[in-house]
C-alpha atoms as a PDB file:
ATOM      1  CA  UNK A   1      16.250   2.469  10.122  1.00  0.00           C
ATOM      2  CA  UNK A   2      16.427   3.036   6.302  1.00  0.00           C
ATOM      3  CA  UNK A   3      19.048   0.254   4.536  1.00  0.00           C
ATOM      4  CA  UNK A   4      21.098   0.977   1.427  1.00  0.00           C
ATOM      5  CA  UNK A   5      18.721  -0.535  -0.980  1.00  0.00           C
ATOM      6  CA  UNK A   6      22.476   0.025  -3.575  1.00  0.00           C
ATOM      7  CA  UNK A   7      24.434  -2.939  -1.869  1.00  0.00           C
ATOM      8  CA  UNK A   8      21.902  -5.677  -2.260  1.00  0.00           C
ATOM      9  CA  UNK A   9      20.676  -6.341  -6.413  1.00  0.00           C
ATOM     10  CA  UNK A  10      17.397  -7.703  -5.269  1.00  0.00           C
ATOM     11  CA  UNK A  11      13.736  -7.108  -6.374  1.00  0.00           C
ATOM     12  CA  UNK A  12      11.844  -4.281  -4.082  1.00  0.00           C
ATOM     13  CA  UNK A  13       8.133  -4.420  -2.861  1.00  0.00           C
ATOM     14  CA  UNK A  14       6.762  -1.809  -1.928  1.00  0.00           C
ATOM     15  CA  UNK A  15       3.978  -2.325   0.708  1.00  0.00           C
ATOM     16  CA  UNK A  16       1.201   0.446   2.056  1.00  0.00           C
ATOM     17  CA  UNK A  17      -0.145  -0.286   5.488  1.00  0.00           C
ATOM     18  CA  UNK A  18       2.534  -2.184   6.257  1.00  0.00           C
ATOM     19  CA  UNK A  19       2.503  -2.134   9.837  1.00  0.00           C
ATOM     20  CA  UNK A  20      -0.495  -4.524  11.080  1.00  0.00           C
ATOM     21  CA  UNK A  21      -2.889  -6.956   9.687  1.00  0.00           C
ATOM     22  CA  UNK A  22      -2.686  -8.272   5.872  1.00  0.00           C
ATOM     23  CA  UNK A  23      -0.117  -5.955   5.033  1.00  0.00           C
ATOM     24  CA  UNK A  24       2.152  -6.980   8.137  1.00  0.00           C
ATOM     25  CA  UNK A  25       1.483 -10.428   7.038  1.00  0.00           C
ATOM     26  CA  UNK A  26       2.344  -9.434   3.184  1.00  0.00           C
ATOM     27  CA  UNK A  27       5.366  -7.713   4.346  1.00  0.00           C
ATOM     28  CA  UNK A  28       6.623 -11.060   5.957  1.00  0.00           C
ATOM     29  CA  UNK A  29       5.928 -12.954   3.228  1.00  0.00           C
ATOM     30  CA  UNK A  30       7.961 -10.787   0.738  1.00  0.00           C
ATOM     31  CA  UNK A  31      10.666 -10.586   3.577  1.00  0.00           C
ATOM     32  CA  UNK A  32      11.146 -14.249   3.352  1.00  0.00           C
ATOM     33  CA  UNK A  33      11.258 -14.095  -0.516  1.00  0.00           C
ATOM     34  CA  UNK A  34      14.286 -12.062   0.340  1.00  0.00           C
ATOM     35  CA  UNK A  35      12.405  -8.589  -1.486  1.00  0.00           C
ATOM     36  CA  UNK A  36      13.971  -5.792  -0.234  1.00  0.00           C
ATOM     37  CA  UNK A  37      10.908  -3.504   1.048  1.00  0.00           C
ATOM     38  CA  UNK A  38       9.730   0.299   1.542  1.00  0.00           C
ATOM     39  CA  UNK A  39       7.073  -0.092   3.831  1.00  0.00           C
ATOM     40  CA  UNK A  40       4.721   2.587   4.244  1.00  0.00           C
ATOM     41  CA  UNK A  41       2.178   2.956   7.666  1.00  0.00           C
ATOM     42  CA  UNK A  42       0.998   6.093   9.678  1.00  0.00           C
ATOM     43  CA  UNK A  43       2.517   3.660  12.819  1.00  0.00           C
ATOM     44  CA  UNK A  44       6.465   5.450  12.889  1.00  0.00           C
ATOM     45  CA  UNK A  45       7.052   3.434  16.081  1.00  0.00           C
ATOM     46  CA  UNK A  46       5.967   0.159  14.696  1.00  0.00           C
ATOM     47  CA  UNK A  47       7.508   0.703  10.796  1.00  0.00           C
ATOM     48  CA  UNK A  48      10.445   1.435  13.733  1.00  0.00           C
ATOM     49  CA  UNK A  49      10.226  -1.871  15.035  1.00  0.00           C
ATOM     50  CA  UNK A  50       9.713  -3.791  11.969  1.00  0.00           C
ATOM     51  CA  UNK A  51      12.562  -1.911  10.217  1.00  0.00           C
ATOM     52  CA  UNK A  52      14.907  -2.604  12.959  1.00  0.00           C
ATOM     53  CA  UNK A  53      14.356  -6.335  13.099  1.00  0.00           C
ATOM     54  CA  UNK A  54      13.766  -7.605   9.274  1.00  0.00           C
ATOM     55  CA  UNK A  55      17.439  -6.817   7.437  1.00  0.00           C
ATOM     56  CA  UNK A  56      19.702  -9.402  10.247  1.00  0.00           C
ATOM     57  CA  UNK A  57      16.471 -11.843  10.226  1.00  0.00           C
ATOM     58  CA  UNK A  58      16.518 -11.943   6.145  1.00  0.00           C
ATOM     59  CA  UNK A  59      19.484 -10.002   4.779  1.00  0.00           C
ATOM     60  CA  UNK A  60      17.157  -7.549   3.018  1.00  0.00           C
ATOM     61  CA  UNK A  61      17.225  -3.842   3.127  1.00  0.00           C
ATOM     62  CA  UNK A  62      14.256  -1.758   4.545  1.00  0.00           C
ATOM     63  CA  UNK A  63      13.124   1.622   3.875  1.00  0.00           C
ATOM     64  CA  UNK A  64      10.100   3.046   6.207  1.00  0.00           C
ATOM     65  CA  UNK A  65       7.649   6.198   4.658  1.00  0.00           C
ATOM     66  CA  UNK A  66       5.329   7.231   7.305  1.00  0.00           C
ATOM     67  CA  UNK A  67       2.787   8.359   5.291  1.00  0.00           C
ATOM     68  CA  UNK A  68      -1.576   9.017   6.685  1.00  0.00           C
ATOM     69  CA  UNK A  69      -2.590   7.988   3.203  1.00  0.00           C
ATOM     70  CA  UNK A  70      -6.039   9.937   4.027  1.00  0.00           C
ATOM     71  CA  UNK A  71      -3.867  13.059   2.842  1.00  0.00           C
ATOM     72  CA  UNK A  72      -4.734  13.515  -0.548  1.00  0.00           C
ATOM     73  CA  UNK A  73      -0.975  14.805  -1.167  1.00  0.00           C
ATOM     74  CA  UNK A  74       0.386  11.386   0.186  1.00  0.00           C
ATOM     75  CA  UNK A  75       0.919   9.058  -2.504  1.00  0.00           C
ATOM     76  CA  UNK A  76       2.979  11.645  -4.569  1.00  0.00           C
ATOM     77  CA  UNK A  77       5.252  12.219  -1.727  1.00  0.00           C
ATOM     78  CA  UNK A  78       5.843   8.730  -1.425  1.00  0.00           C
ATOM     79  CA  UNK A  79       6.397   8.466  -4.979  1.00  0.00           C
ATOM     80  CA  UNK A  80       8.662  11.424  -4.889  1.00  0.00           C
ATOM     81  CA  UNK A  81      10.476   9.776  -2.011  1.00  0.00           C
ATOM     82  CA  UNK A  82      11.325   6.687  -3.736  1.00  0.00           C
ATOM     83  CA  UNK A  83      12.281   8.480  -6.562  1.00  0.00           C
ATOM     84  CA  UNK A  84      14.397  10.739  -4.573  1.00  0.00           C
ATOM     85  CA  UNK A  85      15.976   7.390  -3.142  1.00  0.00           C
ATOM     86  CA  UNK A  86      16.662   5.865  -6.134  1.00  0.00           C
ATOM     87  CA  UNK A  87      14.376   2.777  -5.264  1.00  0.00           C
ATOM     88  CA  UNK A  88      13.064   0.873  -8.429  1.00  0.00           C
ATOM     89  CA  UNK A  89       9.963  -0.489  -7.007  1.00  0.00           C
ATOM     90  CA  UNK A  90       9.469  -3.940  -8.837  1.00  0.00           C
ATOM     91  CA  UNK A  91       5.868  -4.516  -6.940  1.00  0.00           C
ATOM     92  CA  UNK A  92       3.528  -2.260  -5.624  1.00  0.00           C
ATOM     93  CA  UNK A  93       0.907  -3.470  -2.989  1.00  0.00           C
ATOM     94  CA  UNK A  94      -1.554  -1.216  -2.032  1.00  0.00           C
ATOM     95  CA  UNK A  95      -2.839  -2.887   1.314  1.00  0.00           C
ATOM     96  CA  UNK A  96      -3.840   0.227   3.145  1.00  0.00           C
ATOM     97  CA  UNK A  97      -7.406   0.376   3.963  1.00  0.00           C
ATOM     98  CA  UNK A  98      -9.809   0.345   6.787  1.00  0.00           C
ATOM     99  CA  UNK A  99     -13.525   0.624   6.955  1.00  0.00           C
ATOM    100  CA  UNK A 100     -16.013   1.780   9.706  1.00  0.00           C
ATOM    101  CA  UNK A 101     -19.947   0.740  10.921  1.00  0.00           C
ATOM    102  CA  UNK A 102     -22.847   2.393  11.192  1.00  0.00           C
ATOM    103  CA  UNK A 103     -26.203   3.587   9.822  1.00  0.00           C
ATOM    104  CA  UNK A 104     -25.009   5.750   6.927  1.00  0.00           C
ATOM    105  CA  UNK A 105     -27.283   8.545   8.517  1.00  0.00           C
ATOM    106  CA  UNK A 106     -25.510   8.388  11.352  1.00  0.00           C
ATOM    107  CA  UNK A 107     -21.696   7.847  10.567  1.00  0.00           C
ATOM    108  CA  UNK A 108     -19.240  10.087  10.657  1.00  0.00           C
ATOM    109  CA  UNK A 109     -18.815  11.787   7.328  1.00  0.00           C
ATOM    110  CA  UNK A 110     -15.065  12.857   7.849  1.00  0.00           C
ATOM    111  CA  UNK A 111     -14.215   9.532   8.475  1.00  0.00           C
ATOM    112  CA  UNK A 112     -16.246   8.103   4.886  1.00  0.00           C
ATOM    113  CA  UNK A 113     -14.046  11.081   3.106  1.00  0.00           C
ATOM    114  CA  UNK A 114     -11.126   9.555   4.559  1.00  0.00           C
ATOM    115  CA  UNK A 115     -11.824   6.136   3.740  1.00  0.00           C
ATOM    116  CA  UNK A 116     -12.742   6.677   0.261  1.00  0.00           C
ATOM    117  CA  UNK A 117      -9.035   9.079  -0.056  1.00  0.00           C
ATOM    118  CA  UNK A 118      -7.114   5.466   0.930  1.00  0.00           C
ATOM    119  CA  UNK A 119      -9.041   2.713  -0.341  1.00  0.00           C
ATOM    120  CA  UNK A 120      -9.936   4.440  -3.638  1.00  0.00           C
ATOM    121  CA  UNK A 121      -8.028   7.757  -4.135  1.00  0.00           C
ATOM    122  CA  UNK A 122      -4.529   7.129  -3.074  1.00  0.00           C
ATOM    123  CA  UNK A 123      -4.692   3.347  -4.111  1.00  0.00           C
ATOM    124  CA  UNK A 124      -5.372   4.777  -7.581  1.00  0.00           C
ATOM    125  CA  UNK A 125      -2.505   7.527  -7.393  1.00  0.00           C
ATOM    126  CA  UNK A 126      -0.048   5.329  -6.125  1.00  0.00           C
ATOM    127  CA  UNK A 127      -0.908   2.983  -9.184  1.00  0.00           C
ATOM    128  CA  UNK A 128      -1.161   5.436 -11.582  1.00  0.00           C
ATOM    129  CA  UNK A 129       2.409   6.953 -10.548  1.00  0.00           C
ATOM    130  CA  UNK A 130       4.071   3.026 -10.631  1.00  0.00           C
ATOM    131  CA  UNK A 131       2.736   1.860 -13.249  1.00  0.00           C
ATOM    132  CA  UNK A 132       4.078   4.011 -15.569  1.00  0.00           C
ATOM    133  CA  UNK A 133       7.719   3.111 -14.302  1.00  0.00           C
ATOM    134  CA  UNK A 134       7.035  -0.525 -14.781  1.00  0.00           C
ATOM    135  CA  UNK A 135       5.832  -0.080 -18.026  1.00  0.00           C
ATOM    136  CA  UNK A 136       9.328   1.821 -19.138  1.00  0.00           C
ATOM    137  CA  UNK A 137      10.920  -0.897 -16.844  1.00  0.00           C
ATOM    138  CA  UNK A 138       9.167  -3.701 -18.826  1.00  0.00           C
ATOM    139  CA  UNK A 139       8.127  -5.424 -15.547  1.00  0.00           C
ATOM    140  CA  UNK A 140       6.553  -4.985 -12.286  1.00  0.00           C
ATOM    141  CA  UNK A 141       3.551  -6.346 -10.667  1.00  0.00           C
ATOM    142  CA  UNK A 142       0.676  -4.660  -8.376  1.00  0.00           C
ATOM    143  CA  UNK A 143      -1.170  -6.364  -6.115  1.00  0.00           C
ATOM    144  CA  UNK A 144      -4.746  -4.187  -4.656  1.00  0.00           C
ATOM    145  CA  UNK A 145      -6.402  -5.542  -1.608  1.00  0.00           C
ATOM    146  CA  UNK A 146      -9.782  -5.706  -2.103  1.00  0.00           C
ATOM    147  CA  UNK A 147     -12.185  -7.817   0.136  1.00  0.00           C
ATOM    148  CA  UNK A 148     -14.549 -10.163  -0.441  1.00  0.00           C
ATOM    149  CA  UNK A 149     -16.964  -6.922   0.361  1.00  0.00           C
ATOM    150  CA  UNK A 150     -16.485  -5.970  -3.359  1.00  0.00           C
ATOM    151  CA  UNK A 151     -18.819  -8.580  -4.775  1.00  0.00           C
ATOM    152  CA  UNK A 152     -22.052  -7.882  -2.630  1.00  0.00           C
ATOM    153  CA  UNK A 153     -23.410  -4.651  -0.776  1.00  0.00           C
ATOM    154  CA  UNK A 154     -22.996  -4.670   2.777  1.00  0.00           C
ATOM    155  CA  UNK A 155     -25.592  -3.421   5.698  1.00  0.00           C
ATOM    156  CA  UNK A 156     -24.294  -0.747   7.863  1.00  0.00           C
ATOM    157  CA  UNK A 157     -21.026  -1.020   6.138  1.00  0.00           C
ATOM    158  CA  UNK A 158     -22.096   0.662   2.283  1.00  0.00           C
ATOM    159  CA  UNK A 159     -19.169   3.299   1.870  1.00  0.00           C
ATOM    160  CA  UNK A 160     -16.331   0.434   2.769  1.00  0.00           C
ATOM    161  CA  UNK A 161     -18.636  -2.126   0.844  1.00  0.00           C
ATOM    162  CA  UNK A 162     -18.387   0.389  -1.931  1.00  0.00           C
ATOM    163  CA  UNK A 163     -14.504   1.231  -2.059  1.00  0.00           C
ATOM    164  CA  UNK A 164     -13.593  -2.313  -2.288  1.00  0.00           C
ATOM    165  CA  UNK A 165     -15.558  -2.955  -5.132  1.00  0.00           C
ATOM    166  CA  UNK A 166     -14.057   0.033  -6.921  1.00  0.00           C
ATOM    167  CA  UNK A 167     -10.589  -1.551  -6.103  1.00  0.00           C
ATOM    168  CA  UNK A 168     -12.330  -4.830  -7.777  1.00  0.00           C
ATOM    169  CA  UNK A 169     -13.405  -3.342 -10.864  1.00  0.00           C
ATOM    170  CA  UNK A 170     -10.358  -0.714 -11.042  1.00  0.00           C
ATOM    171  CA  UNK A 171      -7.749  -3.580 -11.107  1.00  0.00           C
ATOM    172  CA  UNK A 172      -9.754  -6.062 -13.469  1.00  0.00           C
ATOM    173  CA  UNK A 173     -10.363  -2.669 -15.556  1.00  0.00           C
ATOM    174  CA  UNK A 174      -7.078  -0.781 -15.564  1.00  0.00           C
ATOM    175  CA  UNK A 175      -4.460  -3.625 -15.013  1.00  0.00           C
ATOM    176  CA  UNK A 176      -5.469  -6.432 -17.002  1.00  0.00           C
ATOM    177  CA  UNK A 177      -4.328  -4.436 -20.140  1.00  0.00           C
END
């Protein structure tokens, strides 16, 4: 279920990995701020869910983008699709993120590629993309998940260890402006 985001004159979040976790969490919290959201998650059937049940419980509107943001062309189609929409986006959180353990000589390479494309790549793109509409807007805010993994480096766990202190440094580099 997709709302009319033109009925209701409220601020919009928009929230990646949406569907579980901190993100589900964030998503509530905006939801009972009365934000309108476009929440974006790989999870269709639970963006479903949520979409179906926030706009009676809090009188927003809801737009879901099912999005894997491990596909380098993601964030621009998201952009593209709330642009398309006619969403203003008044907060961006990049929440999307996940990490995996190992012995670096013996984890999965594919899945480090894909990790770095969300918690770095896309987090960047979708910033990058935003924050130039805020800035002609004259307001917005972004909010990047890191982890308390961004201040130390972390056995078995380097590559996620790694990302999140690029989101660290990133934001207190690139945003602080």
């Amino acid at each position: 279920m997709n709302s009319d985001f033109k009925i209701q004159h409220r601020e919009t979040a928009l929230i990646t990995g949406a569907a579980s976790g901190i993100g589900y969490e964030l998503m509530q919290i905006f939801a009972q701020n009365q934000y309108n959201l476009v929440l974006v998650d790989r999870n269709q059937q639970k963006l479903s869910e949520i979409a179906d049940e926030l706009p009676n419980k809090f009188g927003i509107s809801v737009k879901t983008i099912v999005k894997d943001l491990s596909v380098s062309l993601a964030a621009k189609e998201i952009f593209t699709e709330v642009n398309h929409s006619s969403i203003k986006i008044d907060v961006l959180v990049n929440n999307a993120g996940f990490g995996n353990y190992g012995l670096f000589n013996e984890t999965d390479l594919n899945a480090e590629l894909e990790m770095m494309q969300v918690n770095m790549v896309s987090l960047t793109h979708l910033t990058k993309l935003f924050l130039k509409q805020m800035v002609k807007q004259g307001k917005g805010k972004i909010l990047n998940v890191a982890s308390t993994a961004a201040f130390q480096p972390g056995p078995l766990m380097a590559v996620y260890f790694a990302t999140k202190a690029y989101i660290f440094s990133f934001s207190q580099r690139s945003l602080m402006n």
